[in-house]
Protein backbone atom coordinates (compact mmCIF):
# COMPACT_ATOMS: atom_id res chain seq x y z
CA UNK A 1 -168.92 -64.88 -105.99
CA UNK A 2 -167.53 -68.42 -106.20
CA UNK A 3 -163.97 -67.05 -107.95
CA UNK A 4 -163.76 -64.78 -104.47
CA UNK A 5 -164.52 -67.82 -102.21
CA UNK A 6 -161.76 -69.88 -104.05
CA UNK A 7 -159.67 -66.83 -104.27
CA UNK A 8 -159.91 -66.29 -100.20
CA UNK A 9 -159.66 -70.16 -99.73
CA UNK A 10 -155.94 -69.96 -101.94
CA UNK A 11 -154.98 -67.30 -99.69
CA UNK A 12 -156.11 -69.17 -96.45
CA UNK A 13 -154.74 -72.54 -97.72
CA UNK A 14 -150.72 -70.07 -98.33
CA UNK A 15 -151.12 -69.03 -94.81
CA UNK A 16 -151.93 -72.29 -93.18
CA UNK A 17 -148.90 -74.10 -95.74
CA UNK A 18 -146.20 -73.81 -92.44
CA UNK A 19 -142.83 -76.05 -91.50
CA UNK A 20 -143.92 -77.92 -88.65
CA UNK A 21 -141.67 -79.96 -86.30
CA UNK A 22 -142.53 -83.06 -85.15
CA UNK A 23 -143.74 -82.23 -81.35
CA UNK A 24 -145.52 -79.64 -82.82
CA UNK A 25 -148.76 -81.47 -83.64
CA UNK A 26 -150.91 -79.65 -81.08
CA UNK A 27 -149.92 -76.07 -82.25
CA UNK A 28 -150.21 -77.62 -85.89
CA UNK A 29 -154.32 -78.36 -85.42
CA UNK A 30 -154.83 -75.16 -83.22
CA UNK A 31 -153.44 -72.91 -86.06
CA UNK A 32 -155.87 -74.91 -88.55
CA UNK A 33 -158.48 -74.21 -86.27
CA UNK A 34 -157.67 -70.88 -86.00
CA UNK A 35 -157.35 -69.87 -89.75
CA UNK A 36 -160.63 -71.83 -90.05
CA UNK A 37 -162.66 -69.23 -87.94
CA UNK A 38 -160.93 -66.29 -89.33
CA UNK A 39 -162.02 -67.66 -93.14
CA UNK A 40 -165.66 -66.16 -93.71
CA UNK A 41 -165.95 -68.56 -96.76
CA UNK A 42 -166.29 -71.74 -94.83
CA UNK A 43 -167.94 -75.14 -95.92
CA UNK A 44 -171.61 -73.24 -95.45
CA UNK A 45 -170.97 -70.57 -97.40
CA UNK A 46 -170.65 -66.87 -96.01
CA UNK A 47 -170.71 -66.60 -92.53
CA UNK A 48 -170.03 -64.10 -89.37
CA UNK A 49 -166.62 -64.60 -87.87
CA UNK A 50 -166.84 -65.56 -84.14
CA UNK A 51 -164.54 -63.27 -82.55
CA UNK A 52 -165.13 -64.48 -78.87
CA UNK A 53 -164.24 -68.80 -80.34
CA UNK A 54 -161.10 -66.57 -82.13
CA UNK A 55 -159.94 -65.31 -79.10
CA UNK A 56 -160.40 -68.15 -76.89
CA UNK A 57 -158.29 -70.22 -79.24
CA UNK A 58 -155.77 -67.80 -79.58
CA UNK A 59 -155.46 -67.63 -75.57
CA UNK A 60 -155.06 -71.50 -76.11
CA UNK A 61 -152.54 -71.28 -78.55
CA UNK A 62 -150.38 -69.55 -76.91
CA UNK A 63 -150.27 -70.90 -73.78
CA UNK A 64 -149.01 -74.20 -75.90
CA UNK A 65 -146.85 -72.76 -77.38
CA UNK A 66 -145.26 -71.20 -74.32
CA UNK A 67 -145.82 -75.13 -72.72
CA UNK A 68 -143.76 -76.69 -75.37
CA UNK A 69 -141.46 -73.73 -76.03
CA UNK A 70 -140.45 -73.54 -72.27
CA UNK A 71 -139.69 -77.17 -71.70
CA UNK A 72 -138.14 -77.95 -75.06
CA UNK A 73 -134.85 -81.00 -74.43
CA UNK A 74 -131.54 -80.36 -76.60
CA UNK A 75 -132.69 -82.16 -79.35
CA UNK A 76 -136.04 -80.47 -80.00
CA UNK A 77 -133.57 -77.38 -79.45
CA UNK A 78 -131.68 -78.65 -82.32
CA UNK A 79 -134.68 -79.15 -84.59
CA UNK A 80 -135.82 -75.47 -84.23
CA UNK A 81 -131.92 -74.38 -84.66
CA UNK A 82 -132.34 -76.28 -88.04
CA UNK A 83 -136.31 -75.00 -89.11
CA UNK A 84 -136.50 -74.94 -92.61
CA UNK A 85 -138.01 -71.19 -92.15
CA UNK A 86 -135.61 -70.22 -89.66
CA UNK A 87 -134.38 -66.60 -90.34
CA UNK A 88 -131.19 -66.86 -92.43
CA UNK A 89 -128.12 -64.34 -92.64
CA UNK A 90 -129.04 -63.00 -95.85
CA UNK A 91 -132.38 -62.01 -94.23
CA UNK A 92 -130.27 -59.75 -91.00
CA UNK A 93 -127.65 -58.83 -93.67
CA UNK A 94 -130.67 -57.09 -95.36
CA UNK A 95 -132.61 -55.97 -92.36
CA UNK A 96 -130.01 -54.89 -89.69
CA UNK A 97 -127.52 -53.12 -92.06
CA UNK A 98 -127.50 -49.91 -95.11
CA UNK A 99 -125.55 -49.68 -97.78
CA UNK A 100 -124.29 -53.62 -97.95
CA UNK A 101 -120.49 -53.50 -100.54
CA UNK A 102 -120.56 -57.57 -100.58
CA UNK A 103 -117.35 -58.46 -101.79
CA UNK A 104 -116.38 -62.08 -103.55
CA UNK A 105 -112.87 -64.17 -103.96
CA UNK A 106 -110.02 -64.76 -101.70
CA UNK A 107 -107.21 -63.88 -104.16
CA UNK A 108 -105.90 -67.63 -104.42
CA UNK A 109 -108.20 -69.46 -105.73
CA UNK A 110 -112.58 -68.64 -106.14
CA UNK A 111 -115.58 -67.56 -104.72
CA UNK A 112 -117.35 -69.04 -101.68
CA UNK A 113 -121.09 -68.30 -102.50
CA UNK A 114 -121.81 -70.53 -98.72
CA UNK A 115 -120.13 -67.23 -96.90
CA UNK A 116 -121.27 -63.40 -97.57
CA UNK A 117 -119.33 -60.94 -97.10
CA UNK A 118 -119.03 -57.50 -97.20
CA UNK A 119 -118.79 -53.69 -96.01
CA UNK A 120 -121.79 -52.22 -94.65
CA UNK A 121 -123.39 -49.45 -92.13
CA UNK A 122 -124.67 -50.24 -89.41
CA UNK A 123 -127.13 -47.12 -87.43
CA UNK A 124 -124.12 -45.09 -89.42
CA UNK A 125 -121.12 -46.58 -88.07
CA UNK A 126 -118.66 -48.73 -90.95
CA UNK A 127 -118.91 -52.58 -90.11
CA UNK A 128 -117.39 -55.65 -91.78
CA UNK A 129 -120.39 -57.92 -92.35
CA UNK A 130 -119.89 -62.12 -92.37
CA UNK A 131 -122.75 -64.36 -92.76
CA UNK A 132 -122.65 -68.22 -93.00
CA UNK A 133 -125.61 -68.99 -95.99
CA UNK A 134 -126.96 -71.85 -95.41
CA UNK A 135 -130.13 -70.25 -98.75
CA UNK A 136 -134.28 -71.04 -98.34
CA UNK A 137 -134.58 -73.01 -100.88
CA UNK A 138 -133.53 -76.01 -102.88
CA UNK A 139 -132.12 -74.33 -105.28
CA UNK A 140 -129.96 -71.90 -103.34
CA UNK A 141 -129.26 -74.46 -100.56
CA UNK A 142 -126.90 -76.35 -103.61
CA UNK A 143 -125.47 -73.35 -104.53
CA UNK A 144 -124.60 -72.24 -101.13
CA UNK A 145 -123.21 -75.52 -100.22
CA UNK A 146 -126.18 -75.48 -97.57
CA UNK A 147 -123.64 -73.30 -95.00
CA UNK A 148 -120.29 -75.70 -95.27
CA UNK A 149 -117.65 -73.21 -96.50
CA UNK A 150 -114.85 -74.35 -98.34
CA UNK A 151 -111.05 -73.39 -98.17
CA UNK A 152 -111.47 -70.35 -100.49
CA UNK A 153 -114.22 -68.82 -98.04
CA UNK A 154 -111.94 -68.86 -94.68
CA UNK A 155 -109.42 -67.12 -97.00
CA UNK A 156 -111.48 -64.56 -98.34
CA UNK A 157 -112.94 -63.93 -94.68
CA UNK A 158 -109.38 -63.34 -93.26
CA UNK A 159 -108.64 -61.27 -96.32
CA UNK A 160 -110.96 -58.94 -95.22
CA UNK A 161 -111.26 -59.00 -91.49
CA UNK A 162 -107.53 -58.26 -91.86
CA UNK A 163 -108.83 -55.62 -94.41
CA UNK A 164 -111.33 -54.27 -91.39
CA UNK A 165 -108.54 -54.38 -88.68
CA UNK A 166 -106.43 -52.32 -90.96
CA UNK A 167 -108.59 -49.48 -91.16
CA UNK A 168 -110.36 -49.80 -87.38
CA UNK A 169 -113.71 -51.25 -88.62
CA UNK A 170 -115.75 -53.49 -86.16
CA UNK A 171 -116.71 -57.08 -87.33
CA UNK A 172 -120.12 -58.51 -86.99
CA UNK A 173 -120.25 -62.72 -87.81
CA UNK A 174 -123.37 -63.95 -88.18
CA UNK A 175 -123.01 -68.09 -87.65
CA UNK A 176 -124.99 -70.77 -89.36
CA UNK A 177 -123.28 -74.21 -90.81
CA UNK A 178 -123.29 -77.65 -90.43
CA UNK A 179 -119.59 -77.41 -90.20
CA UNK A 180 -117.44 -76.96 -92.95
CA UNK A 181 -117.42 -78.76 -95.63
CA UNK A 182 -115.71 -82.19 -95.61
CA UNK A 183 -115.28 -82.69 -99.57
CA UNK A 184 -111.79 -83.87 -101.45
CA UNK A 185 -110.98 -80.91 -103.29
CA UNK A 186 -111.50 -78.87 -99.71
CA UNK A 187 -109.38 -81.23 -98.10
CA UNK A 188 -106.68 -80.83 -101.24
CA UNK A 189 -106.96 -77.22 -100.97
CA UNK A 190 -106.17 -77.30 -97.14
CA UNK A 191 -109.13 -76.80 -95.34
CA UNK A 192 -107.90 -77.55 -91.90
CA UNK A 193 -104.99 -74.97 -92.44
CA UNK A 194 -107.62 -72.05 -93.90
CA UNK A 195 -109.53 -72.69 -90.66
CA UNK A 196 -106.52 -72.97 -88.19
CA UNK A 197 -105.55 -69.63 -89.83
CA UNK A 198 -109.07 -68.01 -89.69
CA UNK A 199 -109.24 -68.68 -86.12
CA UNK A 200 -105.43 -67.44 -85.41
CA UNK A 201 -106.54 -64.29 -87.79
CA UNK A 202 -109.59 -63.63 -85.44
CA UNK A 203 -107.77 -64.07 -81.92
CA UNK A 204 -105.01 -61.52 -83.24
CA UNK A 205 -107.56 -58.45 -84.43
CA UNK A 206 -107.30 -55.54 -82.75
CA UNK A 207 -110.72 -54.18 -83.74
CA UNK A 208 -114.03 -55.64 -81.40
CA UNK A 209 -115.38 -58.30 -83.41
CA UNK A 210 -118.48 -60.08 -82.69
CA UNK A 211 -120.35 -63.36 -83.68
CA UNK A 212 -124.41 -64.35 -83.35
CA UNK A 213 -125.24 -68.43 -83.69
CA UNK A 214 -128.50 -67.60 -85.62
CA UNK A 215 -129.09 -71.65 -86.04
CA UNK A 216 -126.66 -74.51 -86.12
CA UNK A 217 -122.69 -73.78 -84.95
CA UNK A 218 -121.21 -76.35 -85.89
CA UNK A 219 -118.06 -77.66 -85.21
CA UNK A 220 -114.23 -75.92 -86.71
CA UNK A 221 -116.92 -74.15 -89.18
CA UNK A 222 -118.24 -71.96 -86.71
CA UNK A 223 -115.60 -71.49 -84.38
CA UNK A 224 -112.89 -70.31 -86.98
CA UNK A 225 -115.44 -67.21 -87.21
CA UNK A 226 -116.94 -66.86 -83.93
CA UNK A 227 -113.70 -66.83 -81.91
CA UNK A 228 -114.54 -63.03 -81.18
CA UNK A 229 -114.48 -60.72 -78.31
CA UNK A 230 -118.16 -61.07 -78.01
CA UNK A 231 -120.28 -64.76 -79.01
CA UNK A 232 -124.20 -64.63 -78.98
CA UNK A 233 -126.42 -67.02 -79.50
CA UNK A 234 -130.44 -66.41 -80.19
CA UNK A 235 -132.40 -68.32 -77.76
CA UNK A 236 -132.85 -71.38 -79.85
CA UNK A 237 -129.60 -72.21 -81.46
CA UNK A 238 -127.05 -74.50 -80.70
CA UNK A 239 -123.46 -74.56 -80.91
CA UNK A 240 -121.22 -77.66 -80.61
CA UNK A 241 -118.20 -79.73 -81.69
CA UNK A 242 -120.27 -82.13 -83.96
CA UNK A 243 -123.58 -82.63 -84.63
CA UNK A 244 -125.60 -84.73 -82.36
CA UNK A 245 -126.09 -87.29 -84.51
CA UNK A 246 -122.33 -87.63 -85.30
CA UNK A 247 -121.81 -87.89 -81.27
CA UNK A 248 -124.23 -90.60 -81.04
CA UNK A 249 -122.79 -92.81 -83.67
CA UNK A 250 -119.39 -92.65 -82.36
CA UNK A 251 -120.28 -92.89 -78.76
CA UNK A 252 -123.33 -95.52 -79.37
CA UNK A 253 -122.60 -96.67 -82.70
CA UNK A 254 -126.12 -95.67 -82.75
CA UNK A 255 -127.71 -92.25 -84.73
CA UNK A 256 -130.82 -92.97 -83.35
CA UNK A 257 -129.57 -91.85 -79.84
CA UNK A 258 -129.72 -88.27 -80.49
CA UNK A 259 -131.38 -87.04 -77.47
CA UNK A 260 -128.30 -88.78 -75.33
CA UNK A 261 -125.92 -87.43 -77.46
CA UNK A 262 -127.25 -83.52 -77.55
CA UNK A 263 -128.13 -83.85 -73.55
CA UNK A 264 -124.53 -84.69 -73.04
CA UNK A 265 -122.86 -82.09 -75.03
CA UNK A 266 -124.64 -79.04 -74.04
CA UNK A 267 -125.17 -77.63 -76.69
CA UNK A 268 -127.91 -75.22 -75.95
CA UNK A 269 -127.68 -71.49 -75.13
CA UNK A 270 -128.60 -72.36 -71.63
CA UNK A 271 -125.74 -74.00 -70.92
CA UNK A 272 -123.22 -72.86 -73.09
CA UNK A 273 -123.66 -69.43 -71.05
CA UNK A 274 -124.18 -70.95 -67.82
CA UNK A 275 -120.44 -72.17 -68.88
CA UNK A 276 -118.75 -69.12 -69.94
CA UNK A 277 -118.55 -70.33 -73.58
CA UNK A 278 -120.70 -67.47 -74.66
CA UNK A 279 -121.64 -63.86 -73.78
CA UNK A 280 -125.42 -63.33 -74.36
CA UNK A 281 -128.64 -65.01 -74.68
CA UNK A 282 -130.62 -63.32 -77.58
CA UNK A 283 -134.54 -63.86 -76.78
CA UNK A 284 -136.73 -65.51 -79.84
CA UNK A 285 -140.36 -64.75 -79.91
CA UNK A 286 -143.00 -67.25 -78.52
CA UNK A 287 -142.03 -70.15 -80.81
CA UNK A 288 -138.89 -69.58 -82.15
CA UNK A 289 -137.37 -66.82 -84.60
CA UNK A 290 -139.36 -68.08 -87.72
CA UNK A 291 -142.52 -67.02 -86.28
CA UNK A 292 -142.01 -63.43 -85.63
CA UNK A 293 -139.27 -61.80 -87.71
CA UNK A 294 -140.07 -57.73 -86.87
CA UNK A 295 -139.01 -59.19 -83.57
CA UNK A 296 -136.10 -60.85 -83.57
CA UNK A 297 -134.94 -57.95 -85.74
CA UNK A 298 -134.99 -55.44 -82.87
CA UNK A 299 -133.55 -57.70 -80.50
CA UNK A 300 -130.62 -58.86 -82.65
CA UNK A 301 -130.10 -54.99 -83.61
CA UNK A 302 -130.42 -53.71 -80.13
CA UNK A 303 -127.91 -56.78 -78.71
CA UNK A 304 -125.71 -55.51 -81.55
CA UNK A 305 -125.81 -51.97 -80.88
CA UNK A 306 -124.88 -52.66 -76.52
CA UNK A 307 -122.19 -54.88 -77.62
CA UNK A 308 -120.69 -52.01 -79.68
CA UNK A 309 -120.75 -49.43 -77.37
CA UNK A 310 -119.12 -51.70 -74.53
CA UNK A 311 -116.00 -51.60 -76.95
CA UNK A 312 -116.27 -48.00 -78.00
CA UNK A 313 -114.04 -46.46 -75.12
CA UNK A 314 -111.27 -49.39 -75.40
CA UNK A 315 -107.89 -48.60 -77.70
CA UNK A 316 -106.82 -51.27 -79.40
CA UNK A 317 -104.65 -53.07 -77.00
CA UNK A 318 -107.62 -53.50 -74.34
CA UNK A 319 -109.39 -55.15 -76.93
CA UNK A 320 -106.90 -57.00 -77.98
CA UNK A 321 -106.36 -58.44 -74.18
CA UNK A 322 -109.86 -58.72 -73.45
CA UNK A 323 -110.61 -61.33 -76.27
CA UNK A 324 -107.65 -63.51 -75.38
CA UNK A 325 -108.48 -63.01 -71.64
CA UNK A 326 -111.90 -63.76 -72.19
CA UNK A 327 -110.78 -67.34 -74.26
CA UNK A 328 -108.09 -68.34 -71.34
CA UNK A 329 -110.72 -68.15 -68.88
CA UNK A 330 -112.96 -71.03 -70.45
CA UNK A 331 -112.95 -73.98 -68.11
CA UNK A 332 -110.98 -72.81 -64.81
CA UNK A 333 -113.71 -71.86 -63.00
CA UNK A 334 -115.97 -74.79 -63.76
CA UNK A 335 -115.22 -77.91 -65.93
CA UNK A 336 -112.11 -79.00 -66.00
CA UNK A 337 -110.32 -77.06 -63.49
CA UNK A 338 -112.76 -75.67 -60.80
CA UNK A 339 -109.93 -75.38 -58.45
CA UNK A 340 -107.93 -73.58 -60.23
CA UNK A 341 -107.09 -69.91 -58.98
CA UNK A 342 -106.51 -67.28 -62.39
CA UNK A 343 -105.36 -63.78 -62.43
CA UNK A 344 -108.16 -61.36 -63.19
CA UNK A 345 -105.47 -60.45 -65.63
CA UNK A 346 -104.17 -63.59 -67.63
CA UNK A 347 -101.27 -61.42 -70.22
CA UNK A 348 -98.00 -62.84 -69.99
CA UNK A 349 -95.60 -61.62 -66.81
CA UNK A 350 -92.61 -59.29 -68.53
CA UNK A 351 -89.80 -58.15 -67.24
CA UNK A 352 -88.46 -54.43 -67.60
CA UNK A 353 -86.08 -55.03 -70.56
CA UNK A 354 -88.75 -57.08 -72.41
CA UNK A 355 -91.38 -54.19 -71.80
CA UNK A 356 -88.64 -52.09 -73.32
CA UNK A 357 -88.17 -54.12 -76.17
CA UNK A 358 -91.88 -54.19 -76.85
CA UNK A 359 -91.87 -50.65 -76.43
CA UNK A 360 -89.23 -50.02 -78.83
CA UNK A 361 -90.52 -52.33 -81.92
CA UNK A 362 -93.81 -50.53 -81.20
CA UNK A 363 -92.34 -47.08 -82.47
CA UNK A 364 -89.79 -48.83 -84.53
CA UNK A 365 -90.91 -46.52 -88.01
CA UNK A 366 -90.79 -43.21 -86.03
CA UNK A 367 -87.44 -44.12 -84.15
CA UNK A 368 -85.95 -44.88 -87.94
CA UNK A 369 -87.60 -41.68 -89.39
CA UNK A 370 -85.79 -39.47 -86.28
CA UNK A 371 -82.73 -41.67 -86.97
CA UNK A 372 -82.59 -40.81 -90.39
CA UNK A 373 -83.72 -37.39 -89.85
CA UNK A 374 -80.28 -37.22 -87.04
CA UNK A 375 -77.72 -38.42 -89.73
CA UNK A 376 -79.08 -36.10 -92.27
CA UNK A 377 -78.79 -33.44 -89.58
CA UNK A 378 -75.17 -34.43 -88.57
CA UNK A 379 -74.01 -34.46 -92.50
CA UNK A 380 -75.22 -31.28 -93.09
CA UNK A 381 -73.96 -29.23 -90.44
């Protein structure tokens, strides 16, 4: 009798063991409360569980969480974007996709264990899979870098999204780093040229590609992968040009000023969309993606799924013009030039003899082949 009390008390006290934020504290003693009723070995010894006191304070509990949840400011926005038990890429790499090739090593130099990477099916079509690691635990957090990619892992991801344009295979990015990493030998390696060249690799594809902020996009780290024809973000994760506390130090010379920092850089889904940075809001359950993973499953796999069928009738030129259409129009129509009239279509003006000449070094192998084909014609006859 007493090794099943302690043996339902272990399994309570597991449960009840949760990551909690710091304006959490409310949901943090409902949920003890909570797990508290549901246990039927309490301090009294057996007891009947109060179903109608269960209810109640699950009615309560959710309503703060939807209070907190639907009034969070940028910086609590950041916190949940950085939750210790915040779905990772490994975890939708797993979930979302069959038959996952991962393949290591960019061919100059090593392996980037802070970036996976691979083939994989996704509802039976081929995709090209990239996921920013940031690992779930100490131990894989060192050994992933904790998300910062090095030289060698921008290289290996153009090796293969060049790989994936090559043979007509859609790209799915999932985005989650710090930035990249800042180290000496990344900086002697040339870690500003890998990601110049990632991003130049990514705006040139002719294949749809598209990128989900699962958590923290952060700065040249997370763009030179999510500049893609479509960029999602999941409710609660942010995407900026440094981190907040970075902003406030060289703005304030203060770190403390966080909240300043993050309210002035929009960072936040809501904003970046309400700007045209991004494409697509992907809802989080009540309290953020950690709390309900079934769900944000289905909605990051049915997001996935509309986004690929809005390419699937476009040849390769379309999508081609659409991504770099969709990156010129950033900032004219609010920001920086709100005054600013744009063609709906924003490719380059040509003339006739430069369509021609695009034209011809389009065919250029089958105008060689039916020039070769002519000579041998004209010698033999």
């Amino acid at each position: 009798k007493h090794f099943i009390a302690f043996f339902f008390k272990y399994i309570l006290l597991l449960n009840i063991m949760r990551n909690y934020l710091n304006f959490e504290t409310d949901i943090k003693n409902l949920e003890l409360e909570l797990e508290k009723l549901k246990d039927p070995f309490n301090q009294s010894g057996l007891s009947e569980v109060d179903t109608q006191k269960i209810s109640r304070t699950q009615d309560e509990l959710d309503k703060k969480l939807s209070s907190i949840y639907s009034n969070l400011d940028p910086w609590q926005t950041t916190m949940v974007a950085r939750h210790e038990d915040r779905p990772k890429s490994k975890f939708f790499i797993e979930n979302l996709f069959d038959e996952f090739l991962a393949l290591s090593g960019d061919r100059l130099y090593g392996e980037d264990k802070s970036v996976i990477t691979g083939f994989a099916k996704f509802e039976n079509q081929s995709v090209l899979v990239i996921g920013q690691e940031k690992g779930d635990n100490l131990e894989n957090r060192i050994e992933r870098n904790f998300g910062m990619m090095r030289p060698e892992g921008y290289r290996k991801s153009i090796r293969l999204m060049n790989l994936a344009n090559k043979f007509n295979i859609p790209i799915i990015s999932f985005i989650d780093t710090p930035g990249a990493y800042p180290g000496v030998g990344a900086e002697e390696r040339g870690q500003a040229e890998a990601i110049a060249k990632s991003i130049e690799c990514c705006m040139e594809l002719k294949v749809p590609t598209i990128s989900i902020v699962i958590g923290e996009g952060g700065s040249g780290g997370a763009i030179a992968l999510a500049s893609s024809s479509k960029v999602l973000m999941l409710e609660n994760s942010i995407y900026s040009v440094i981190s907040p506390e970075g902003c406030a130090t060289i703005l304030w010379r203060d770190p403390k000023k966080t909240l300043e920092a993050s309210q002035a850089m929009k960072l936040s889904s809501k904003d970046l969309l309400e700007l045209k940075i991004i494409d697509e809001i992907i809802l989080e359950p009540l309290g953020g993606a950690h709390r309900d993973k079934d769900l944000i499953l289905d909605n990051v796999r049915n997001s996935i799924r509309k986004n690929l069928d809005f390419f699937s009738n476009m040849n390769k030129e379309e999508i081609l013009l659409q991504r770099k259409n969709k990156f010129l129009s950033i900032g004219r129509n609010q920001g920086f030039t709100p005054n600013s009239k744009v063609s709906e279509n924003l490719s380059m003006n040509t003339n006739v003899i430069n369509k021609l000449i695009n034209k011809i070094s389009n065919y250029k192998k089958y105008l060689i082949y039916a020039l070769f084909f002519a000579v041998l014609v004209f010698i033999l006859f």
